[in-house]
PDB file of N, CA and C in Angstrom:
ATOM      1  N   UNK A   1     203.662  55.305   4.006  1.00  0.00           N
ATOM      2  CA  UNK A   1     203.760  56.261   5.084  1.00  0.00           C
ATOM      3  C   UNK A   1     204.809  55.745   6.071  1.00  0.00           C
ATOM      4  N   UNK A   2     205.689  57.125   6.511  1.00  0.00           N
ATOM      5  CA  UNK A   2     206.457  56.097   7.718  1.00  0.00           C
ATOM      6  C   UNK A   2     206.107  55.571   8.581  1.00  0.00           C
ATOM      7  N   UNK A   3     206.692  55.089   9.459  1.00  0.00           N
ATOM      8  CA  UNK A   3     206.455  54.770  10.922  1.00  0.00           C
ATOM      9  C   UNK A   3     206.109  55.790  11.724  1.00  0.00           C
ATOM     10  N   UNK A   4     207.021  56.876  11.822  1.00  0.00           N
ATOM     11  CA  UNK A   4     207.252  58.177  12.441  1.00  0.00           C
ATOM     12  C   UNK A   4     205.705  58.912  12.313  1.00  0.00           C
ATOM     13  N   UNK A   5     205.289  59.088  11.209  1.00  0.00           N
ATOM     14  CA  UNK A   5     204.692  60.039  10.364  1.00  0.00           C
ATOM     15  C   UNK A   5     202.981  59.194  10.989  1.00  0.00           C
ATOM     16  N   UNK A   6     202.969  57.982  11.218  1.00  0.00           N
ATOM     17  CA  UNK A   6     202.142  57.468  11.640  1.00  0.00           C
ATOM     18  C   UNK A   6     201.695  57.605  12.724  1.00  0.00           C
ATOM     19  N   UNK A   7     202.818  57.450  13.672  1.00  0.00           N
ATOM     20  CA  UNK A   7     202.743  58.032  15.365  1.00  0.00           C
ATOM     21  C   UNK A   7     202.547  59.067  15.637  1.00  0.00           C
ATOM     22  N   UNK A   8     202.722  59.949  14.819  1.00  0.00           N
ATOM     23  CA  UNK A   8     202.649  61.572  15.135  1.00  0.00           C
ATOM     24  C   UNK A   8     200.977  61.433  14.809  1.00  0.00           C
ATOM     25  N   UNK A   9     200.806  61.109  13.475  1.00  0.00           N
ATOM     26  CA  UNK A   9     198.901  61.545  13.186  1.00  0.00           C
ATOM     27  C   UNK A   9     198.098  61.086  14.676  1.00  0.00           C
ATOM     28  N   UNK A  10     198.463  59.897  14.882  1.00  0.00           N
ATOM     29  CA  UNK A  10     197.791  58.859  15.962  1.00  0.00           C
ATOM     30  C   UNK A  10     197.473  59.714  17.050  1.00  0.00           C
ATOM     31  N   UNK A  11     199.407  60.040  17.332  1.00  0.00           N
ATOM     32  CA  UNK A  11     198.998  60.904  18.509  1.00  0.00           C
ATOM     33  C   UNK A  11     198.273  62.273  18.405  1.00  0.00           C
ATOM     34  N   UNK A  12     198.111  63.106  17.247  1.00  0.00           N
ATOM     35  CA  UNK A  12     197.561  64.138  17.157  1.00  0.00           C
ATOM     36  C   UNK A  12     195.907  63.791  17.414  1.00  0.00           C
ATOM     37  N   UNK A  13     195.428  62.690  16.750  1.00  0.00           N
ATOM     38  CA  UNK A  13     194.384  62.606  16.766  1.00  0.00           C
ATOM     39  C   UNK A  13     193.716  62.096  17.699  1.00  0.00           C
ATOM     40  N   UNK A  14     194.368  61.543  19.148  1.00  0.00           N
ATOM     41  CA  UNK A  14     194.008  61.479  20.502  1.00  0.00           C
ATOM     42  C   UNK A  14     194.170  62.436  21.094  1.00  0.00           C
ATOM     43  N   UNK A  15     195.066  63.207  20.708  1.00  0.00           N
ATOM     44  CA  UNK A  15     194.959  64.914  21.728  1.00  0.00           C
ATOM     45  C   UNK A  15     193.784  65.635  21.250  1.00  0.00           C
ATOM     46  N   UNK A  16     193.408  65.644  19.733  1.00  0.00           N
ATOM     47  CA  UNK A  16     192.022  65.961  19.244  1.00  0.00           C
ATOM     48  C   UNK A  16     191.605  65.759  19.755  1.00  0.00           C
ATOM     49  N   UNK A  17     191.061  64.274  20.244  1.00  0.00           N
ATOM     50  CA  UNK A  17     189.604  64.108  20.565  1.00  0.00           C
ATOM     51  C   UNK A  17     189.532  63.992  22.215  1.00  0.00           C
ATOM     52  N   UNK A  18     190.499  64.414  22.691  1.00  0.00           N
ATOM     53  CA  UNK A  18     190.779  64.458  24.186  1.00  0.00           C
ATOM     54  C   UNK A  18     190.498  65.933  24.168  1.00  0.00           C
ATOM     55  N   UNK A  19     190.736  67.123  23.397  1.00  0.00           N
ATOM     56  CA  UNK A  19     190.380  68.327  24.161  1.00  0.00           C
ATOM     57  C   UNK A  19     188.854  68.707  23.291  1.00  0.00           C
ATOM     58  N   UNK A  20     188.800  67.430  22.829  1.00  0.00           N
ATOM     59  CA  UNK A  20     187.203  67.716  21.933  1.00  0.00           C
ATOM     60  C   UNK A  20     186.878  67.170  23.553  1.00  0.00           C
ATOM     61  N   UNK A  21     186.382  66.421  24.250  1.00  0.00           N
ATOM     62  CA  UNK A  21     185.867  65.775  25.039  1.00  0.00           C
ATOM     63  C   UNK A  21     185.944  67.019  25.983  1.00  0.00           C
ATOM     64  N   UNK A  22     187.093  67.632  26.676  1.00  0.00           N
ATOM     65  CA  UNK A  22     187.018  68.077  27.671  1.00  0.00           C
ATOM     66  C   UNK A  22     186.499  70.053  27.587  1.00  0.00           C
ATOM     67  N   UNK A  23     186.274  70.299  26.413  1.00  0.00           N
ATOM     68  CA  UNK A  23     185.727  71.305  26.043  1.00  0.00           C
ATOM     69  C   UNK A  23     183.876  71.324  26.339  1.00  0.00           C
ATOM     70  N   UNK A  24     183.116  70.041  26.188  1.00  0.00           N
ATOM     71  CA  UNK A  24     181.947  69.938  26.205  1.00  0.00           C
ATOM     72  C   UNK A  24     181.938  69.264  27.991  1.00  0.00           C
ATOM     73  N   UNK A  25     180.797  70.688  28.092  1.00  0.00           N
ATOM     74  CA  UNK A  25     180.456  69.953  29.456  1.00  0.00           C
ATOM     75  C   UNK A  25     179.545  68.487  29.234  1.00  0.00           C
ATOM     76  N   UNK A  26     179.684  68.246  30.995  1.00  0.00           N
ATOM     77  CA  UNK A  26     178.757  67.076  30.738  1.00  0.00           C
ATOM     78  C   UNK A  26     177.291  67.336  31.010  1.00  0.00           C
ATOM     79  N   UNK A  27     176.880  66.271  30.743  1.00  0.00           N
ATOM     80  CA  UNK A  27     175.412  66.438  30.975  1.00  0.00           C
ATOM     81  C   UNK A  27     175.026  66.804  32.754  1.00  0.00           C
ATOM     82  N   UNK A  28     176.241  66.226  33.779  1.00  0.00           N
ATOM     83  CA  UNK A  28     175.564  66.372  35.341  1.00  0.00           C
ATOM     84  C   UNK A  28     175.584  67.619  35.531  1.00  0.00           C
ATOM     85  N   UNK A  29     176.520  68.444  34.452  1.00  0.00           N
ATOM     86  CA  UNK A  29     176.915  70.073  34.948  1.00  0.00           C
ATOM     87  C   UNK A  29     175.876  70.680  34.357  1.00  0.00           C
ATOM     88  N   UNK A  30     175.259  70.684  32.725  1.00  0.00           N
ATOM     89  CA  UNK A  30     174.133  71.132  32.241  1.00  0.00           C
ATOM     90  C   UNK A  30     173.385  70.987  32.842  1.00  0.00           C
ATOM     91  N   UNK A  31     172.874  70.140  33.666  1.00  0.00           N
ATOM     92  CA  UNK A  31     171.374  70.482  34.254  1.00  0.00           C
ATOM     93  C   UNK A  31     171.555  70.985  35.843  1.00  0.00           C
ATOM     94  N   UNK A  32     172.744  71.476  36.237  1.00  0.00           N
ATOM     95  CA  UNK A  32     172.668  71.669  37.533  1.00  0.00           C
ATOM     96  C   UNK A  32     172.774  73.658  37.100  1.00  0.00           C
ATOM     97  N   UNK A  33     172.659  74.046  38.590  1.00  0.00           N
ATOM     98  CA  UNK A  33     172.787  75.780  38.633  1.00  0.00           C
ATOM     99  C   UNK A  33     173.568  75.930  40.214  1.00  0.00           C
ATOM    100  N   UNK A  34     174.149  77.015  40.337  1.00  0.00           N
ATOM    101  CA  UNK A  34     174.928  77.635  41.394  1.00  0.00           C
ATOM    102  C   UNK A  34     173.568  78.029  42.259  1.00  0.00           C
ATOM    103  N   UNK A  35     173.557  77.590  42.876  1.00  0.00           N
ATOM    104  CA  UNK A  35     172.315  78.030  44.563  1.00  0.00           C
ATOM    105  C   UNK A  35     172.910  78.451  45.714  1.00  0.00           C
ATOM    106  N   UNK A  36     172.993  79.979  46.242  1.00  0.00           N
ATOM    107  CA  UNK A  36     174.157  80.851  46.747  1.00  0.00           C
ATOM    108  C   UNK A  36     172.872  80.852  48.324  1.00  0.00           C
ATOM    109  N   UNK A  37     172.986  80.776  48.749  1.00  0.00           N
ATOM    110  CA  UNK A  37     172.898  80.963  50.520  1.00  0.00           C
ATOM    111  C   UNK A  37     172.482  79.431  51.035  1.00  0.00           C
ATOM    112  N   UNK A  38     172.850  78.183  50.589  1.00  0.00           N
ATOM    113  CA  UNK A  38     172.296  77.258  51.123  1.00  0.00           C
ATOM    114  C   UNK A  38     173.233  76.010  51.880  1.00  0.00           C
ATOM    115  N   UNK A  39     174.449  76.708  51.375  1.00  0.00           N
ATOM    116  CA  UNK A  39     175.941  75.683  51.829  1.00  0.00           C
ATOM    117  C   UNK A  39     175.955  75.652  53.471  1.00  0.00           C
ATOM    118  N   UNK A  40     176.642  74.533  54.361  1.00  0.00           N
ATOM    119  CA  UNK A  40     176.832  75.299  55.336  1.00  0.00           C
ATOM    120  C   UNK A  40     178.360  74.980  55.250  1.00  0.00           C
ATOM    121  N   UNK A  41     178.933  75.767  56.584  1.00  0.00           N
ATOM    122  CA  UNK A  41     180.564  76.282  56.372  1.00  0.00           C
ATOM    123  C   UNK A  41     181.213  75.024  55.891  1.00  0.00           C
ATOM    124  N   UNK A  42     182.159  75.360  54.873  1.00  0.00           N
ATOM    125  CA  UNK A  42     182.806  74.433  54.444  1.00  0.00           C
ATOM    126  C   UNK A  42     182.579  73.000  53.481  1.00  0.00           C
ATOM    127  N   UNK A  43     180.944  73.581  53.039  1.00  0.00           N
ATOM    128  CA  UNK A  43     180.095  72.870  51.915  1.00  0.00           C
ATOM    129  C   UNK A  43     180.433  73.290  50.485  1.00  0.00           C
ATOM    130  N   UNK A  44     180.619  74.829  50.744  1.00  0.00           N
ATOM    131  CA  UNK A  44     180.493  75.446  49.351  1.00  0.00           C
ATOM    132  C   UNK A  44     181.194  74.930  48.206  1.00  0.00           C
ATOM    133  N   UNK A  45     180.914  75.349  46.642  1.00  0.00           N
ATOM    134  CA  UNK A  45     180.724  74.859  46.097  1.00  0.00           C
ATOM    135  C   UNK A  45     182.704  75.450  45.413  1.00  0.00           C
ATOM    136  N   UNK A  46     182.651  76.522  45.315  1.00  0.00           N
ATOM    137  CA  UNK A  46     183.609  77.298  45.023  1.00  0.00           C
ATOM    138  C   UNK A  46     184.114  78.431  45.385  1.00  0.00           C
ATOM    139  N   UNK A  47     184.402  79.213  44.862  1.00  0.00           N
ATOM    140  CA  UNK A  47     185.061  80.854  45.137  1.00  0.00           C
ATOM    141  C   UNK A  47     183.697  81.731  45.842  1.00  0.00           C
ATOM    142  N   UNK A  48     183.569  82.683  46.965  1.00  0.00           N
ATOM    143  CA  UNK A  48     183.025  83.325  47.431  1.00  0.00           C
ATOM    144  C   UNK A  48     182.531  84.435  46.669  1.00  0.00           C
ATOM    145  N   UNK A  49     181.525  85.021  46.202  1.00  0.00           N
ATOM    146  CA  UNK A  49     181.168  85.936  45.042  1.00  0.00           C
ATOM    147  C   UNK A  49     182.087  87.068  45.562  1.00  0.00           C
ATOM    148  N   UNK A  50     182.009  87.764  47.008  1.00  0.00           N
ATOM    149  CA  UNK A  50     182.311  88.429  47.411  1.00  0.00           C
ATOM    150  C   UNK A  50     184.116  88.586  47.727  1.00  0.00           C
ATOM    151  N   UNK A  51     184.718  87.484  47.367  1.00  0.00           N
ATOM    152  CA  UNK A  51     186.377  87.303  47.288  1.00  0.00           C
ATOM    153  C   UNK A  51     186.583  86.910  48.578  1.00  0.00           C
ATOM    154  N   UNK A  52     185.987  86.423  49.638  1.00  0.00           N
ATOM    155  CA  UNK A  52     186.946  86.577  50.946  1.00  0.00           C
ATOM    156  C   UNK A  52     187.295  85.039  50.978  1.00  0.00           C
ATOM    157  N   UNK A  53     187.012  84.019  49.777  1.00  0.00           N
ATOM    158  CA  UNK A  53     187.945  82.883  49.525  1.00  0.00           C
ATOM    159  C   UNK A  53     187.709  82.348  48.194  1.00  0.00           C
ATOM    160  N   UNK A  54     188.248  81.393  47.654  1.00  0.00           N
ATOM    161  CA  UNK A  54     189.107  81.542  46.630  1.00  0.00           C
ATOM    162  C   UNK A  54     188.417  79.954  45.635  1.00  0.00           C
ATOM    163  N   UNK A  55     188.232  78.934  46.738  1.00  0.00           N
ATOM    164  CA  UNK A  55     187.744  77.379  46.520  1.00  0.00           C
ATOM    165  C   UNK A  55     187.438  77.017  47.244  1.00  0.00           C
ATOM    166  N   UNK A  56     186.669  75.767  46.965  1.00  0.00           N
ATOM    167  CA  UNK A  56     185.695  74.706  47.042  1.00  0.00           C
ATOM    168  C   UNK A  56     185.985  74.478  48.956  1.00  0.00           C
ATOM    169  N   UNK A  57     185.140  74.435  49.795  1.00  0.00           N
ATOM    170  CA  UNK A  57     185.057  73.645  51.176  1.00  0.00           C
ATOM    171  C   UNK A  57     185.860  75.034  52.306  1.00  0.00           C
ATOM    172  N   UNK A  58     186.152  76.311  51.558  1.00  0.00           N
ATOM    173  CA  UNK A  58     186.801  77.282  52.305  1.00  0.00           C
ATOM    174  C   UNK A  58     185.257  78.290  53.270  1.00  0.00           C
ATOM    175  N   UNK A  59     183.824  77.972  52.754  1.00  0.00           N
ATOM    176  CA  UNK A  59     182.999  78.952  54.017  1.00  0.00           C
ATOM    177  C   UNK A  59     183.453  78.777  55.111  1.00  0.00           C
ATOM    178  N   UNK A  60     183.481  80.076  55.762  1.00  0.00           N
ATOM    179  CA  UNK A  60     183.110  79.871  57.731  1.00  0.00           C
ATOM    180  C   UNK A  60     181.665  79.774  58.386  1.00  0.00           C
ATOM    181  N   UNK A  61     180.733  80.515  57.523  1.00  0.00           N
ATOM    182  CA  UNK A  61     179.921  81.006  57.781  1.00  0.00           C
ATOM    183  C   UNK A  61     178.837  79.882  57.304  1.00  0.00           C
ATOM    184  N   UNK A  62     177.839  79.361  58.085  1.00  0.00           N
ATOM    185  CA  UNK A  62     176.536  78.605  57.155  1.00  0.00           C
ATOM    186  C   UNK A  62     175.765  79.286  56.425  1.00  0.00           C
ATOM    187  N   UNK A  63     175.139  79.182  55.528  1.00  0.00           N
ATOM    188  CA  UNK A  63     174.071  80.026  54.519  1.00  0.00           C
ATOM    189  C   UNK A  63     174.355  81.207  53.945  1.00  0.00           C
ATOM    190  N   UNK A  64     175.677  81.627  53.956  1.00  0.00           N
ATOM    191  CA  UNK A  64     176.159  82.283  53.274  1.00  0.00           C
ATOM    192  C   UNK A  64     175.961  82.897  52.005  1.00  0.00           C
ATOM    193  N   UNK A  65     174.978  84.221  51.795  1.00  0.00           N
ATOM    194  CA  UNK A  65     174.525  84.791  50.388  1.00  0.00           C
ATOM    195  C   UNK A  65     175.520  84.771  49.104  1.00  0.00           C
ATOM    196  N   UNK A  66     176.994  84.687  49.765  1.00  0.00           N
ATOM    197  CA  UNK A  66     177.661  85.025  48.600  1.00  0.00           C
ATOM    198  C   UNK A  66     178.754  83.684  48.301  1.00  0.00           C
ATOM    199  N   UNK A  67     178.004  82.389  49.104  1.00  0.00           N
ATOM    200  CA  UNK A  67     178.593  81.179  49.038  1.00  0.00           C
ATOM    201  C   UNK A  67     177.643  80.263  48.590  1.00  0.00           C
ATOM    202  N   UNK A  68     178.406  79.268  47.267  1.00  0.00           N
ATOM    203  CA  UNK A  68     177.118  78.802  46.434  1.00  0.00           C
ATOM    204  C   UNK A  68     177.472  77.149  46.397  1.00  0.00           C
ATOM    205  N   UNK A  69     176.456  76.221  45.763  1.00  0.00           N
ATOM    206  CA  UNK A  69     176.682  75.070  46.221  1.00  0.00           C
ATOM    207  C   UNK A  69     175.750  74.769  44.859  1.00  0.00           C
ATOM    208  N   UNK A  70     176.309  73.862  43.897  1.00  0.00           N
ATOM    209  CA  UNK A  70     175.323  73.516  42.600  1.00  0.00           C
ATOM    210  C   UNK A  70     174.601  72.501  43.307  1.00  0.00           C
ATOM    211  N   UNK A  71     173.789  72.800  42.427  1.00  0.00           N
ATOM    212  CA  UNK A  71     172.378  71.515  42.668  1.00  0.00           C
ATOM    213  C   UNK A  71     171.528  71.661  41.309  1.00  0.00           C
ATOM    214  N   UNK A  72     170.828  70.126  41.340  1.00  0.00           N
ATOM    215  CA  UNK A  72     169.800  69.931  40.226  1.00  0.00           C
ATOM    216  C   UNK A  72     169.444  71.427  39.726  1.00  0.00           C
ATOM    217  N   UNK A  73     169.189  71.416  38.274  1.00  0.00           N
ATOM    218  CA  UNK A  73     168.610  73.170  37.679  1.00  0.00           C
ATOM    219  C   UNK A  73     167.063  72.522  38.752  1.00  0.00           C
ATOM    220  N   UNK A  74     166.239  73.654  39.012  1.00  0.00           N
ATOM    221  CA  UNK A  74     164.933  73.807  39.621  1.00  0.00           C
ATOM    222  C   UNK A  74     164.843  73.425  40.471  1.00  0.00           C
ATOM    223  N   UNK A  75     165.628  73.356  41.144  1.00  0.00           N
ATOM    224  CA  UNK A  75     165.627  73.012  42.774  1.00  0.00           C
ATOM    225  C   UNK A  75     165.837  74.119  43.522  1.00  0.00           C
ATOM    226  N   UNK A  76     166.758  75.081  43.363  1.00  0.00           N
ATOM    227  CA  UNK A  76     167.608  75.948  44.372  1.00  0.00           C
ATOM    228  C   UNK A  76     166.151  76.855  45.269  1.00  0.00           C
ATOM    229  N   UNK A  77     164.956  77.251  44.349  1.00  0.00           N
ATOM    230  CA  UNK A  77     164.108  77.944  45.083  1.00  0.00           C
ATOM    231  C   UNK A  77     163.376  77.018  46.522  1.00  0.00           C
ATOM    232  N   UNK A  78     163.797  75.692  45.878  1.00  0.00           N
ATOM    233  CA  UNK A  78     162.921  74.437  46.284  1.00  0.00           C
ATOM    234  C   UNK A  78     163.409  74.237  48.102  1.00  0.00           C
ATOM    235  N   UNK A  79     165.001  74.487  48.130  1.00  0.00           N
ATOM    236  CA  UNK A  79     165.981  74.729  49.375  1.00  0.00           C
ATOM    237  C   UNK A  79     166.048  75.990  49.927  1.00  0.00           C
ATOM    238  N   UNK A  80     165.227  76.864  49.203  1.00  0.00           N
ATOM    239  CA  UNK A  80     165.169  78.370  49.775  1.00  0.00           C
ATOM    240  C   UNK A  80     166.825  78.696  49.709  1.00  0.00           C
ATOM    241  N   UNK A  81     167.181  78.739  48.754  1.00  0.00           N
ATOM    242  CA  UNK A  81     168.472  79.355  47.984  1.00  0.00           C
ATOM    243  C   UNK A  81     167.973  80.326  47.246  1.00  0.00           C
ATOM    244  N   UNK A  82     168.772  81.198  46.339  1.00  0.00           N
ATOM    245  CA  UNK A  82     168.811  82.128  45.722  1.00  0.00           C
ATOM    246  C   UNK A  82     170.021  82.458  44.560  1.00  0.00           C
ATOM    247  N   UNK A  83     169.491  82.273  42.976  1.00  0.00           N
ATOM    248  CA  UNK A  83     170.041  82.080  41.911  1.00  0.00           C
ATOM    249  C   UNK A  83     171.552  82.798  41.779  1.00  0.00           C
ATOM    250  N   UNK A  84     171.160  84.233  42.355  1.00  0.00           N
ATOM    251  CA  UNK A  84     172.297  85.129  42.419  1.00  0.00           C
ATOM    252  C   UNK A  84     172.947  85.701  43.852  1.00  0.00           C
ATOM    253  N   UNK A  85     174.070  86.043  44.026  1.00  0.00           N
ATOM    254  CA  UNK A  85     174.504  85.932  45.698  1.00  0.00           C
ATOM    255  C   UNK A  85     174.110  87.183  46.285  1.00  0.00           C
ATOM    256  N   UNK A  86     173.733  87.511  47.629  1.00  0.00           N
ATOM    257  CA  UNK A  86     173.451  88.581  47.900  1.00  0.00           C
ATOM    258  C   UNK A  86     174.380  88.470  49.271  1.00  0.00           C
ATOM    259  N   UNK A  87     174.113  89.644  50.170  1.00  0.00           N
ATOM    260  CA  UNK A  87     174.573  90.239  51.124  1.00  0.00           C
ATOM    261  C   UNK A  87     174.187  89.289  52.428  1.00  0.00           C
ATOM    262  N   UNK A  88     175.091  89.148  53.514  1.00  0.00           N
ATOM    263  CA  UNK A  88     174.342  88.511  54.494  1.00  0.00           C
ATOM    264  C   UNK A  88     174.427  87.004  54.539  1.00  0.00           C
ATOM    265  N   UNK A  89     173.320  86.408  55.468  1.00  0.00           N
ATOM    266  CA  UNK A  89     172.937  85.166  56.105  1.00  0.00           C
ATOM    267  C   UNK A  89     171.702  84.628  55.334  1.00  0.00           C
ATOM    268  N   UNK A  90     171.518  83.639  55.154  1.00  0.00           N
ATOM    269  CA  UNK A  90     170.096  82.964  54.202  1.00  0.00           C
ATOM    270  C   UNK A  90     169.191  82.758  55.591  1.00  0.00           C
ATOM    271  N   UNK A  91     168.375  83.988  56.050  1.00  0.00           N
ATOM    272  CA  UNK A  91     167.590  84.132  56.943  1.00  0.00           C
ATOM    273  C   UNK A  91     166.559  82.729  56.835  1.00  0.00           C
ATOM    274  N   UNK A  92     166.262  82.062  56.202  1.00  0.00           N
ATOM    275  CA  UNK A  92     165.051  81.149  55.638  1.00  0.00           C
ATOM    276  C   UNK A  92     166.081  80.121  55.805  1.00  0.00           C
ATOM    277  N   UNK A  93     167.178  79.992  56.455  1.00  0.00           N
ATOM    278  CA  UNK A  93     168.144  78.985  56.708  1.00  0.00           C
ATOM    279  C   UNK A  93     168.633  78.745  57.978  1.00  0.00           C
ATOM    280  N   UNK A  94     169.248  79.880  58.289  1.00  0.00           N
ATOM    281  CA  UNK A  94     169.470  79.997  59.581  1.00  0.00           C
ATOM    282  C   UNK A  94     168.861  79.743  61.012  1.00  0.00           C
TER     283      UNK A  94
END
């Protein structure tokens, strides 16, 4: 086999197993869930359900229904969050 022909497999087979790796979540993300009114401004987790921002640390607002913040799976009821985003202020927060 060449030289050439060697470096190429090598490298193919680290880009393999590099987008094998980054295709599977990890285990901290599997057991966590999105918990939408419990951030306060500039906690959140990501994008606003409702669009009025885009990423991570952009709330104005604390407890924000349509601003979410992951946490452990079975917790979010536990913080008086709510699985899916709704309208409004997290009254049970505020």
């Amino acid at each position: 086999m060449s030289n050439s022909l060697a470096t190429t497999l090598t490298l193919a087979s680290t880009l393999a197993a590099a987008l094998t790796l980054a295709a599977v979540p990890s285990n901290a993300q599997t057991n966590m869930e999105k918990c939408y009114g419990i951030s306060k401004a500039g906690e959140n987790g990501c994008a606003n359900a409702a669009g009025l921002h885009s990423c991570a640390g952009e709330s104005k607002v604390n407890f924000d229904g349509n601003d979410w913040k992951l946490v452990p799976a079975g917790t979010c009821a536990k913080m008086d969050g709510m699985l899916m985003p709704f309208q409004g202020v997290n009254k049970k927060k505020a």
